[in-house]
C-alpha atoms as a PDB file:
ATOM      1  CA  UNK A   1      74.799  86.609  86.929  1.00  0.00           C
ATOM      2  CA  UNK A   2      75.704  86.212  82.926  1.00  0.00           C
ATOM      3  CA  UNK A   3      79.323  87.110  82.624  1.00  0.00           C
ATOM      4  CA  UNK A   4      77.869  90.584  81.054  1.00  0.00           C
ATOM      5  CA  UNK A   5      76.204  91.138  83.971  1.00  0.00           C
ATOM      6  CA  UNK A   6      78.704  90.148  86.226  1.00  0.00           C
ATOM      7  CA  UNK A   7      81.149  92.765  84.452  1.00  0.00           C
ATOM      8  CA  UNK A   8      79.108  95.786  83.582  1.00  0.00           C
ATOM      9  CA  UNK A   9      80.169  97.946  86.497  1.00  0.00           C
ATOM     10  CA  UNK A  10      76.844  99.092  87.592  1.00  0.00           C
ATOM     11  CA  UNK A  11      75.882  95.701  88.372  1.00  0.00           C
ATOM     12  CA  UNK A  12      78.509  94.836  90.199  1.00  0.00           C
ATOM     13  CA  UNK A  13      78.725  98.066  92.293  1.00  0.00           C
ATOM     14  CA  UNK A  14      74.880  97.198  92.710  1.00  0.00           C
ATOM     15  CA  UNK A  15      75.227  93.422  93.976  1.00  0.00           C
ATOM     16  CA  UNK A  16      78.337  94.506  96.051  1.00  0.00           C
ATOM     17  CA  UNK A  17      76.265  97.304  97.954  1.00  0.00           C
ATOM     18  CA  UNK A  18      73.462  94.411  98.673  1.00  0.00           C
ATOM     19  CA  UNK A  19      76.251  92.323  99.977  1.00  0.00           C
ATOM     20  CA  UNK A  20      77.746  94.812 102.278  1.00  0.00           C
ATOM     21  CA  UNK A  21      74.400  96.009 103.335  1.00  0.00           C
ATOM     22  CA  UNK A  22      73.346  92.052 104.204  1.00  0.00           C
ATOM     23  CA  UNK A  23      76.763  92.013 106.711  1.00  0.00           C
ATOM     24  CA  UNK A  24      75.583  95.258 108.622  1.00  0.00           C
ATOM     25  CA  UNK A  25      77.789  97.805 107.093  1.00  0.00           C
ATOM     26  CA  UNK A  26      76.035 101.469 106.950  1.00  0.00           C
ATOM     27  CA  UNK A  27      78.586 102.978 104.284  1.00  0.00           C
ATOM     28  CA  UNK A  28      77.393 100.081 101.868  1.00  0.00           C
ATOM     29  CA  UNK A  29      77.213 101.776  98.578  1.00  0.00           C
ATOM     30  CA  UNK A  30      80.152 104.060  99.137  1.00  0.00           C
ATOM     31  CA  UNK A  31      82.607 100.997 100.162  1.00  0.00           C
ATOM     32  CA  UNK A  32      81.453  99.285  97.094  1.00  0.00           C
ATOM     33  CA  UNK A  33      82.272 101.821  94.680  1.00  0.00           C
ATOM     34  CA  UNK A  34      85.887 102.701  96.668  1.00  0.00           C
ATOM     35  CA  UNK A  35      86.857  98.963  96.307  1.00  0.00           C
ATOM     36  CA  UNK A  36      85.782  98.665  92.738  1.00  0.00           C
ATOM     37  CA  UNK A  37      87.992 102.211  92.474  1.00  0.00           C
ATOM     38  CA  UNK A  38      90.717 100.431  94.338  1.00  0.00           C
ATOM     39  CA  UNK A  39      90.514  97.491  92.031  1.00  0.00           C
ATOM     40  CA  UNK A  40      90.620 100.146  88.606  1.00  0.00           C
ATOM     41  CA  UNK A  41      92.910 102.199  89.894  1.00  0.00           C
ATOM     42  CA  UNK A  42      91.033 105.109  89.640  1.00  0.00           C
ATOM     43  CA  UNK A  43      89.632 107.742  91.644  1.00  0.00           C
ATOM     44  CA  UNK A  44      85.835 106.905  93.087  1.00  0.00           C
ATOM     45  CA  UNK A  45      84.147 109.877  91.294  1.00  0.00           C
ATOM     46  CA  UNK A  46      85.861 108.289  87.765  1.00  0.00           C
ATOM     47  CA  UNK A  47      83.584 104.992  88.144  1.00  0.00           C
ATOM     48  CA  UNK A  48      80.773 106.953  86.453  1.00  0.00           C
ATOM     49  CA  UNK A  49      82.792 106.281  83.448  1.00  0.00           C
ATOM     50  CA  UNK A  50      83.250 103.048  83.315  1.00  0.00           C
ATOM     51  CA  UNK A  51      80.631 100.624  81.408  1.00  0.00           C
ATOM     52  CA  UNK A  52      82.578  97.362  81.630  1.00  0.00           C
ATOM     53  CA  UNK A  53      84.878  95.878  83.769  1.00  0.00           C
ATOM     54  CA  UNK A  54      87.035  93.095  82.610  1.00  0.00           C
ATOM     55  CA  UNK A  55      86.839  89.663  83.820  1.00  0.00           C
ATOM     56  CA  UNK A  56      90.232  89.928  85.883  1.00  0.00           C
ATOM     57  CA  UNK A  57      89.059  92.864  87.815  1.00  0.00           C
ATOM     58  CA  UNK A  58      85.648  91.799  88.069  1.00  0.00           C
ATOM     59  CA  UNK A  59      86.800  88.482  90.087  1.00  0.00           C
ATOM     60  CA  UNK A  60      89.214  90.568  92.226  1.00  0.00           C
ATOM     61  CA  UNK A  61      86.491  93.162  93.615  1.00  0.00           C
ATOM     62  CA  UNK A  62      84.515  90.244  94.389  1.00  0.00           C
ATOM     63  CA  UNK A  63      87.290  88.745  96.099  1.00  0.00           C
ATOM     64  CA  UNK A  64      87.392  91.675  98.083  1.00  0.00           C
ATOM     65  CA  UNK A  65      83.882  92.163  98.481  1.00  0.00           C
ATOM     66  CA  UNK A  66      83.687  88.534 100.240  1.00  0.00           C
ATOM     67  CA  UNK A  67      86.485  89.674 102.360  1.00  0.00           C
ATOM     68  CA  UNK A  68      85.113  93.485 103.464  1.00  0.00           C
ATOM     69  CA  UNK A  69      81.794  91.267 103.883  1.00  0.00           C
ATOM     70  CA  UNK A  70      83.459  89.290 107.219  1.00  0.00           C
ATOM     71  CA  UNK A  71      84.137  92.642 108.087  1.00  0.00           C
ATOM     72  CA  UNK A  72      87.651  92.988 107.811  1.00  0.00           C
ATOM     73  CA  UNK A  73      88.019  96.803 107.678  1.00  0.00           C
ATOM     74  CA  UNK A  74      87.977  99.150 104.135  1.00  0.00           C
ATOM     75  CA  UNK A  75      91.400 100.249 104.890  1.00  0.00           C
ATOM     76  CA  UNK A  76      93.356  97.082 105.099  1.00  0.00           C
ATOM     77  CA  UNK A  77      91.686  96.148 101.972  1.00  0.00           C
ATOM     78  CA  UNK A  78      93.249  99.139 100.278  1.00  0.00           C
ATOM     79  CA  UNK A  79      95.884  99.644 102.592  1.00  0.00           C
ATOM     80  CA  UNK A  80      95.063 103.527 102.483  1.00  0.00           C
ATOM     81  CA  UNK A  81      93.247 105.703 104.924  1.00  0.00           C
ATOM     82  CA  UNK A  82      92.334 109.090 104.474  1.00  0.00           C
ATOM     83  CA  UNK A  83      92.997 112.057 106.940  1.00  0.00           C
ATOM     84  CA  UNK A  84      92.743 115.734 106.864  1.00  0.00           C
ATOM     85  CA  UNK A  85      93.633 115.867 103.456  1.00  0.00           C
ATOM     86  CA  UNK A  86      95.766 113.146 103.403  1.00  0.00           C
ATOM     87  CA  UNK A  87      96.566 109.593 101.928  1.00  0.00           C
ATOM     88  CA  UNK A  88      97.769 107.681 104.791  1.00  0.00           C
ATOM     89  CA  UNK A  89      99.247 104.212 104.376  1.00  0.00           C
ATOM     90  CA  UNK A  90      98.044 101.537 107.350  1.00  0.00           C
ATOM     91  CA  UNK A  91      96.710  97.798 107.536  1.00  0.00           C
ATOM     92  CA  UNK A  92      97.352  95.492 110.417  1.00  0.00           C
ATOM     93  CA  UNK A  93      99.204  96.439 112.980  1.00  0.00           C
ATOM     94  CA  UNK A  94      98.524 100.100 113.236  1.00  0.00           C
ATOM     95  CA  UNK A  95      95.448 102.030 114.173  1.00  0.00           C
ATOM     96  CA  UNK A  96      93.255 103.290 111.116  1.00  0.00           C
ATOM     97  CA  UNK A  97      92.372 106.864 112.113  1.00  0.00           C
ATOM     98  CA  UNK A  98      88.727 107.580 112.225  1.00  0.00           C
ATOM     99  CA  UNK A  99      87.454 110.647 111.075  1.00  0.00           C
ATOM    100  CA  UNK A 100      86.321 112.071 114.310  1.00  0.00           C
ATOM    101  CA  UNK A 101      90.193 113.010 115.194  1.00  0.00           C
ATOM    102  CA  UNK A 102      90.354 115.202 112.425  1.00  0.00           C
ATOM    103  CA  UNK A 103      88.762 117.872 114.700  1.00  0.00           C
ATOM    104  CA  UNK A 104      91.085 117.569 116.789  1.00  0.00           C
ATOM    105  CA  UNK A 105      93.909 117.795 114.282  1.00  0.00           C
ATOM    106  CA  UNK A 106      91.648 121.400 113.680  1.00  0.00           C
ATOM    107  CA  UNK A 107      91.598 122.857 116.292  1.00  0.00           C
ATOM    108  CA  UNK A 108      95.505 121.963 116.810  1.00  0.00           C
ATOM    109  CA  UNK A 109      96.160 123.767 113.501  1.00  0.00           C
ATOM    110  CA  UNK A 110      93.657 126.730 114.623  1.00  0.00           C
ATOM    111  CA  UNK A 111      95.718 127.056 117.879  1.00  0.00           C
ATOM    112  CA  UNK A 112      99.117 127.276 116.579  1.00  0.00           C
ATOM    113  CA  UNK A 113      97.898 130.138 114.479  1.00  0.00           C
ATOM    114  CA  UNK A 114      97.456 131.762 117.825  1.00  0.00           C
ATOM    115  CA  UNK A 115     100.613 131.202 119.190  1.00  0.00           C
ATOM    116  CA  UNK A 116     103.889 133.358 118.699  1.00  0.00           C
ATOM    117  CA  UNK A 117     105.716 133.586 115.280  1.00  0.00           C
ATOM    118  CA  UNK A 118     108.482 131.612 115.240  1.00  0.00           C
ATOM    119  CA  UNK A 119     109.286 127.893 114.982  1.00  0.00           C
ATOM    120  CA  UNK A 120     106.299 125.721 116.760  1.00  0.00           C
ATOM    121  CA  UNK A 121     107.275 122.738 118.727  1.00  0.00           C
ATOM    122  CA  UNK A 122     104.788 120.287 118.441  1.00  0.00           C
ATOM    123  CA  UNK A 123     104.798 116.454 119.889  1.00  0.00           C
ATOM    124  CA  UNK A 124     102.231 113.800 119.052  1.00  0.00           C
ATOM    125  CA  UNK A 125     102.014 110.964 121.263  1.00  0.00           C
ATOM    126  CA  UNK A 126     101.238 107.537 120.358  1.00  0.00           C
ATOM    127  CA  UNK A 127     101.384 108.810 116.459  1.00  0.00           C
ATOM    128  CA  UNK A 128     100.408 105.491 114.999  1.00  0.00           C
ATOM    129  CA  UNK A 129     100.173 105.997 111.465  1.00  0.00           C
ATOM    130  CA  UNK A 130     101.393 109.845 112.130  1.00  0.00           C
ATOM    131  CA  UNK A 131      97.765 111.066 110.843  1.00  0.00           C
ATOM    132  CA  UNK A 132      98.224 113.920 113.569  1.00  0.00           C
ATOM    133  CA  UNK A 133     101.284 114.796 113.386  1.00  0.00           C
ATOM    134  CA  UNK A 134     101.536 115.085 109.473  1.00  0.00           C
ATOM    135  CA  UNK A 135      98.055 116.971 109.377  1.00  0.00           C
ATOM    136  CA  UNK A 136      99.844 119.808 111.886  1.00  0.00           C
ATOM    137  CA  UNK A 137     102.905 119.989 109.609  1.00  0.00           C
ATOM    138  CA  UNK A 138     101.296 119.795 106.669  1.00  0.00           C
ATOM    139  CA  UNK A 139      98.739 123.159 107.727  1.00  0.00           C
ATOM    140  CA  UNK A 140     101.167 124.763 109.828  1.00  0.00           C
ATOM    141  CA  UNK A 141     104.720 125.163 107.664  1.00  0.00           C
ATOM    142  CA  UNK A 142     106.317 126.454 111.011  1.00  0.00           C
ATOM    143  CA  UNK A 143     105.948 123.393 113.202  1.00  0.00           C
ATOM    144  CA  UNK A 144     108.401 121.775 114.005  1.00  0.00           C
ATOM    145  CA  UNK A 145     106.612 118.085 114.587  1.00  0.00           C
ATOM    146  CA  UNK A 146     108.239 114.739 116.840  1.00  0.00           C
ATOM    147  CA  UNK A 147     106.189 111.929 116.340  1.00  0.00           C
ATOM    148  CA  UNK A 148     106.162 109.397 119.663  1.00  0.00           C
ATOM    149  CA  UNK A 149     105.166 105.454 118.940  1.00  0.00           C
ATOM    150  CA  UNK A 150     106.642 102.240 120.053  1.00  0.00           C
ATOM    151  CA  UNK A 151     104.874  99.941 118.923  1.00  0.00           C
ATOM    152  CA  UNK A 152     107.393  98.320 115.701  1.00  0.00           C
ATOM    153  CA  UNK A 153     104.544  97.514 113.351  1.00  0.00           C
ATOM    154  CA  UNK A 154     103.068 100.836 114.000  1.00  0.00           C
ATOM    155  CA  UNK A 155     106.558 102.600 113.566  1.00  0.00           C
ATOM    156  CA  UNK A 156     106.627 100.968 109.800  1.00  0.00           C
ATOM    157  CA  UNK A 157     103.198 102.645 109.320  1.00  0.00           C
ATOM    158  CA  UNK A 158     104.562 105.766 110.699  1.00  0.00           C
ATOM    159  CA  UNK A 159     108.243 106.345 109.158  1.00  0.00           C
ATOM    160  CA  UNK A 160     106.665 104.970 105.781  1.00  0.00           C
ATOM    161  CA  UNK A 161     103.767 107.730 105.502  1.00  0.00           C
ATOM    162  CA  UNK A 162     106.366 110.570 106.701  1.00  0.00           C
ATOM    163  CA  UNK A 163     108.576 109.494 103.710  1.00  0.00           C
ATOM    164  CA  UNK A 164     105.860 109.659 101.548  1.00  0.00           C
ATOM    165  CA  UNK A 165     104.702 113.555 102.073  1.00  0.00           C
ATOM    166  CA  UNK A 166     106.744 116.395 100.307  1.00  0.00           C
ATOM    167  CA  UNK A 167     110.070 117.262 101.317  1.00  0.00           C
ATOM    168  CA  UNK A 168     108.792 120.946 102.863  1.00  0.00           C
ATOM    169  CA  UNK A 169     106.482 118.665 105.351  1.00  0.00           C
ATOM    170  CA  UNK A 170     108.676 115.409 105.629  1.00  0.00           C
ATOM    171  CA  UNK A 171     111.665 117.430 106.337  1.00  0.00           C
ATOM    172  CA  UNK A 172     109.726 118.671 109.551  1.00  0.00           C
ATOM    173  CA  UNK A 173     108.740 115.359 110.883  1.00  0.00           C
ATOM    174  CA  UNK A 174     111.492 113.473 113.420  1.00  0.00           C
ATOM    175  CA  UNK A 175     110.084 109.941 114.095  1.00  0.00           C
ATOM    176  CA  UNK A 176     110.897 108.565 117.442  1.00  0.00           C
ATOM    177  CA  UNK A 177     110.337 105.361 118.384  1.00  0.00           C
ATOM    178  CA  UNK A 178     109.875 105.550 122.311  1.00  0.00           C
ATOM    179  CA  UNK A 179     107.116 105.532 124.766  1.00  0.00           C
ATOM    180  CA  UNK A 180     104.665 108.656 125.264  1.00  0.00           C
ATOM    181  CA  UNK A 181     105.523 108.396 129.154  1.00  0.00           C
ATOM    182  CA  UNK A 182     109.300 108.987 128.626  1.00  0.00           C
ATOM    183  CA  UNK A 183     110.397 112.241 128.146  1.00  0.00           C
ATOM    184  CA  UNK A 184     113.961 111.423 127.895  1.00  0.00           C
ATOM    185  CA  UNK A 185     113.184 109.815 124.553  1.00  0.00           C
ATOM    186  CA  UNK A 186     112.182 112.935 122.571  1.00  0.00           C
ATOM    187  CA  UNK A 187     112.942 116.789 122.361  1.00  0.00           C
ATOM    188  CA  UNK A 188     111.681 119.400 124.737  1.00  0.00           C
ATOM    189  CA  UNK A 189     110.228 121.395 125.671  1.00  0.00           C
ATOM    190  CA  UNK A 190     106.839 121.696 123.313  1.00  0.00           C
ATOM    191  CA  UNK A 191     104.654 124.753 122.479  1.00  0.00           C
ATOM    192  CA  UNK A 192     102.083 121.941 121.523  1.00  0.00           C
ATOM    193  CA  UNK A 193     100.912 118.476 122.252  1.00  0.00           C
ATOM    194  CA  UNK A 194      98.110 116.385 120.538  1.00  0.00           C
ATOM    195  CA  UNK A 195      97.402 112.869 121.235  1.00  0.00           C
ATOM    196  CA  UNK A 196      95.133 110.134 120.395  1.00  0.00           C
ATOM    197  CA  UNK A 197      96.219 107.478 123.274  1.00  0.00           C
ATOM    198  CA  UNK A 198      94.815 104.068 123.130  1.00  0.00           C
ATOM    199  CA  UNK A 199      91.780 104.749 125.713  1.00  0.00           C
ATOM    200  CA  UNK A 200      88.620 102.354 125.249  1.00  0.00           C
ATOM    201  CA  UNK A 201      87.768 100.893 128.065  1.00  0.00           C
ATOM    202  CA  UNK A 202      88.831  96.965 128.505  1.00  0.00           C
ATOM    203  CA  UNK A 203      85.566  95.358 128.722  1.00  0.00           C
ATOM    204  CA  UNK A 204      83.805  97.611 126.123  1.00  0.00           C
ATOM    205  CA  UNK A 205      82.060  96.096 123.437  1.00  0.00           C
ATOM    206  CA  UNK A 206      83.724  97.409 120.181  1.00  0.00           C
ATOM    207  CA  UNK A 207      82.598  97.021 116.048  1.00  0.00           C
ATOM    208  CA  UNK A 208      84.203  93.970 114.196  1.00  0.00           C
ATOM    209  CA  UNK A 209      86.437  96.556 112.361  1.00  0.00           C
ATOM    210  CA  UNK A 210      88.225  98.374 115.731  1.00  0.00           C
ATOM    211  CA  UNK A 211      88.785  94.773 116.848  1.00  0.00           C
ATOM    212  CA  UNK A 212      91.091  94.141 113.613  1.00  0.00           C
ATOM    213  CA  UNK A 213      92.957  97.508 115.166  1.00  0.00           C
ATOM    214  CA  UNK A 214      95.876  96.438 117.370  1.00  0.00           C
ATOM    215  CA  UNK A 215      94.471  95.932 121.271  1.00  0.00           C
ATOM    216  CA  UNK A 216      97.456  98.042 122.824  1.00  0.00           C
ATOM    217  CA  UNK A 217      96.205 100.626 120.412  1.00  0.00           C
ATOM    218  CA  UNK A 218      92.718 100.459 121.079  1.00  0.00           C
ATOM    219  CA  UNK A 219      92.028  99.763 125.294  1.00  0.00           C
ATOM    220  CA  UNK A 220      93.477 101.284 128.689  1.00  0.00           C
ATOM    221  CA  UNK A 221      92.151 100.117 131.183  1.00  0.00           C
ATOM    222  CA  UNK A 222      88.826  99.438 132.867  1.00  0.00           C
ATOM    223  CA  UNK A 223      87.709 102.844 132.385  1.00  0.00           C
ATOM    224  CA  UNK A 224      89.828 103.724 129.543  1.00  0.00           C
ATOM    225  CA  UNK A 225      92.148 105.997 131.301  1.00  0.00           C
ATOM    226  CA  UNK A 226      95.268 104.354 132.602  1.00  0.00           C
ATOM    227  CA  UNK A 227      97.337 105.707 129.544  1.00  0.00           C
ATOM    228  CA  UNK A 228      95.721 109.783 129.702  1.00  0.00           C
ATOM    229  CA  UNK A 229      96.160 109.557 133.566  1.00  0.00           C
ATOM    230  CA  UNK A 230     100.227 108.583 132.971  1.00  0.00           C
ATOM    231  CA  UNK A 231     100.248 111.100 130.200  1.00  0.00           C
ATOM    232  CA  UNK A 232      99.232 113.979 131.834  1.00  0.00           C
ATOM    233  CA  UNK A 233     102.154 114.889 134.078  1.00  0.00           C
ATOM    234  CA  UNK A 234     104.233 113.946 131.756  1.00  0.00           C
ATOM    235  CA  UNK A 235     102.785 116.696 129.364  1.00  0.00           C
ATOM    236  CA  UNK A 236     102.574 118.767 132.060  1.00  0.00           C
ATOM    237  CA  UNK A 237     106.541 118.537 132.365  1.00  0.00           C
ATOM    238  CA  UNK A 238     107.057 119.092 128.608  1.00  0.00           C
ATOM    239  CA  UNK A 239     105.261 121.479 127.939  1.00  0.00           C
ATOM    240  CA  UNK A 240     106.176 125.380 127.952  1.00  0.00           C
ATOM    241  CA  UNK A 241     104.297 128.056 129.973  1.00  0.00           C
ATOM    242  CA  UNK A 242     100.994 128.852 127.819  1.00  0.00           C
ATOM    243  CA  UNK A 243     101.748 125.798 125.764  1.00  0.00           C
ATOM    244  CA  UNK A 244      98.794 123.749 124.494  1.00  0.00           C
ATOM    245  CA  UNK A 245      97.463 120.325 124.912  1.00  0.00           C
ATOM    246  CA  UNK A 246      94.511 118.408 123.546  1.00  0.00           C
ATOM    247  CA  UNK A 247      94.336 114.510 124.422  1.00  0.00           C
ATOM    248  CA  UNK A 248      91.350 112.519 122.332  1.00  0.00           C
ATOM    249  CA  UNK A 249      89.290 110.171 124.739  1.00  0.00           C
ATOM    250  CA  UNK A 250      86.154 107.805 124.644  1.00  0.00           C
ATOM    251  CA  UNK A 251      83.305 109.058 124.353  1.00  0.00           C
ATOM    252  CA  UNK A 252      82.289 107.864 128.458  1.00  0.00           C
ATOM    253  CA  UNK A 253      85.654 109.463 129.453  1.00  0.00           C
ATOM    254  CA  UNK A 254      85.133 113.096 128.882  1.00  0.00           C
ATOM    255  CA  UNK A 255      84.581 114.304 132.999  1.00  0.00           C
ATOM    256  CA  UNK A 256      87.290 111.738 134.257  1.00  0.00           C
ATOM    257  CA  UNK A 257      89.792 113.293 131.445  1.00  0.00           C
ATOM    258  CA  UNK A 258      89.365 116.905 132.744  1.00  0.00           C
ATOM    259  CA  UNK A 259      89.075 115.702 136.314  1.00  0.00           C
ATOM    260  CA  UNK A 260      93.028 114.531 135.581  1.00  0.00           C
ATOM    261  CA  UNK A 261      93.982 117.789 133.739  1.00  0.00           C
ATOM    262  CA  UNK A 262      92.502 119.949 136.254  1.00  0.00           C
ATOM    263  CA  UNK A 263      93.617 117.731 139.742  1.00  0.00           C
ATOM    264  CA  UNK A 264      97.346 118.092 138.131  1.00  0.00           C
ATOM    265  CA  UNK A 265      97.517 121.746 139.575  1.00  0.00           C
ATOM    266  CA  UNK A 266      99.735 122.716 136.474  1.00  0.00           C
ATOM    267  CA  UNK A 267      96.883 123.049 133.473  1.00  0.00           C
ATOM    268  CA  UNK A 268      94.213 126.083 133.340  1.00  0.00           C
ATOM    269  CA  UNK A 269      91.094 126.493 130.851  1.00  0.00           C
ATOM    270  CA  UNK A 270      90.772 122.593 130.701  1.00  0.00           C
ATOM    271  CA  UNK A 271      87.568 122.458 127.799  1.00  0.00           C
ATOM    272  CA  UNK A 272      85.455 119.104 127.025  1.00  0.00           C
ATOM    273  CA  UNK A 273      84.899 119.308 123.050  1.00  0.00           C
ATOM    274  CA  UNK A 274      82.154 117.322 121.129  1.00  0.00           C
ATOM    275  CA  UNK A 275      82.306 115.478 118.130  1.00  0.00           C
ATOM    276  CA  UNK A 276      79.994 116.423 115.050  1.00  0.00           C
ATOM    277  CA  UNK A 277      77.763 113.689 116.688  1.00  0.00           C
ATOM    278  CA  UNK A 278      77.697 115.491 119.921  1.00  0.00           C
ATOM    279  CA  UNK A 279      79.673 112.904 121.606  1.00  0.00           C
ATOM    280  CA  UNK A 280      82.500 114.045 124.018  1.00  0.00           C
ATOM    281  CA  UNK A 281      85.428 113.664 121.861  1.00  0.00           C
ATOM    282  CA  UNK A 282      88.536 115.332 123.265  1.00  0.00           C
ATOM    283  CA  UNK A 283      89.647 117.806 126.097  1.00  0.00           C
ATOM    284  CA  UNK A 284      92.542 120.763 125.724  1.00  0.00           C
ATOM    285  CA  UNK A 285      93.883 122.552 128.171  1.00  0.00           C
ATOM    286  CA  UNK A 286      96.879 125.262 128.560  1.00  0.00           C
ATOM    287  CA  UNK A 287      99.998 125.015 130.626  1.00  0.00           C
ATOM    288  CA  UNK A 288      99.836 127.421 133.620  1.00  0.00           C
ATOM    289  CA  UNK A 289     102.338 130.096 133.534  1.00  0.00           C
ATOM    290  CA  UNK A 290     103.632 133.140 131.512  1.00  0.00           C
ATOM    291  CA  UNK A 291     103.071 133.188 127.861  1.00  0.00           C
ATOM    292  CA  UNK A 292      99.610 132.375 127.446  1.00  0.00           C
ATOM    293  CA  UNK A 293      97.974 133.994 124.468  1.00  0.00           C
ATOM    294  CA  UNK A 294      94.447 134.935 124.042  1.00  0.00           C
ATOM    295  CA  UNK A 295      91.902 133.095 122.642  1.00  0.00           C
ATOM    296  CA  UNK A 296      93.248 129.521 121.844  1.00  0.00           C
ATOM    297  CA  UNK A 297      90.594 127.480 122.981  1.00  0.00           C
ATOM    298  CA  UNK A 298      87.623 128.144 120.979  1.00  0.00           C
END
């Protein structure tokens, strides 16, 4: 390329998106243009705008090009994921949340409209980056949200993005750093638990972006389930009468995830959910007992 051509911006959004395509990523174009908007400083749908870009910049997005071309994930790159509405901060050493566990995070907000007024005690286990737990407080203004992770790096990620959301939502968040499997570590009892456990299974083959994702955050086990197995009498124990639960899984997981719920005696109306893809995403279930409310689990 001339030096025009290498920093007229349509070019170079144009020569990144062959790049990107060349290394196998799908999302080619888009990435482009979100780096080159990482790189300005502006927001994607602002590149339209832009005729030029100077030389500095120019060598920078195609320093990060190179790099998002060995497939080192997007969000490292920009150290910003988004979620349910929300700017998360993550890179290495915490799990980028995918997109797919924003239904989740849905139906958790749908089904604390259906609970009781009053506070809402919600607990997300193995919060990572807190992308669960902040998209509950952030919809619902009554929860009352603990976030679980022990993992240190992830725990930065986590206290970090908390402190970075409005003092109505922040204020609402408790961070504890503990393991999901012990109870003593964080309040109870909970009107609502969502999780999104580590649970690919050990010898799966996984994309060259997950394995940039910390391992302890990624696999369980040979079948993926040692962690949700643990988990679930543990929720079981925390949870209220009629309380709620919905644990995310892999996608070969959904039957052996109910199977748990259901052979714990102590959960009722245990429900596989799909993705948009019609994958086998996630499965809820309700705490036996009094208190149940109607209509929940759609």
């Amino acid at each position: 390329m001339t030096p025009a051509e290498r920093t007229g911006a349509t070019g170079l959004r144009t020569a990144a998106a062959r790049r990107l395509a060349a290394a196998g990523i799908d999302s080619a174009a888009g990435e482009a243009a979100a780096l080159l908007a990482h790189v300005l400083g502006i927001a994607p749908g602002r590149l339209v705008l832009v005729d030029q870009v100077d030389l500095g910049d120019a060598e920078a997005f195609e320093a990060l090009i190179a790099r998002r071309a060995q497939r080192i994930p997007l969000q490292h790159l920009t150290g910003q994921a988004y979620f349910a509405g929300l700017e998360l901060a993550v890179g290495p050493g915490v799990f980028v949340p995918r997109p797919e566990t924003e239904l989740l995070a849905d139906w958790a907000v749908r089904t604390a409209a259906t609970m009781p007024d009053g506070p809402l005690r919600v607990a997300d286990l193995c919060a990572g980056s807190g992308a669960l737990a902040l998209a509950v407080a952030a919809a619902v203004p009554r929860a009352q949200v603990v976030a679980v992770e022990r993992a240190p790096a992830a725990l930065e990620y986590l206290r970090r993005n908390v402190a970075a959301q409005p003092a109505a939502v922040a204020g609402r968040v408790h961070v504890v750093a503990g393991d999901a499997l012990d109870r003593s570590g964080w309040p109870q009892p909970c009107d609502l638990i969502v999780s999104n456990p580590p649970y690919v299974p050990a010898a799966a083959p996984v994309s060259d972006e997950v394995a940039h994702d910390p391992a302890e955050a990624v696999f369980s086990g040979d079948h993926g389930m040692d962690l949700i197995t643990a988990m679930v009498p543990v929720i079981a124990a925390a949870l209220i009468p009629g309380g709620a639960v919905a644990v995310e899984h892999d996608d070969t997981a959904a039957v052996r995830t109910a199977a748990v719920f259901a052979a714990d005696g102590r959960f009722t109306d245990v429900v596989s959910h799909d993705d948009l893809a019609g994958r086998p995403r996630y499965v809820t279930a309700r705490r036996n007992g009094a208190g149940a409310v109607q209509g929940w689990n759609a």
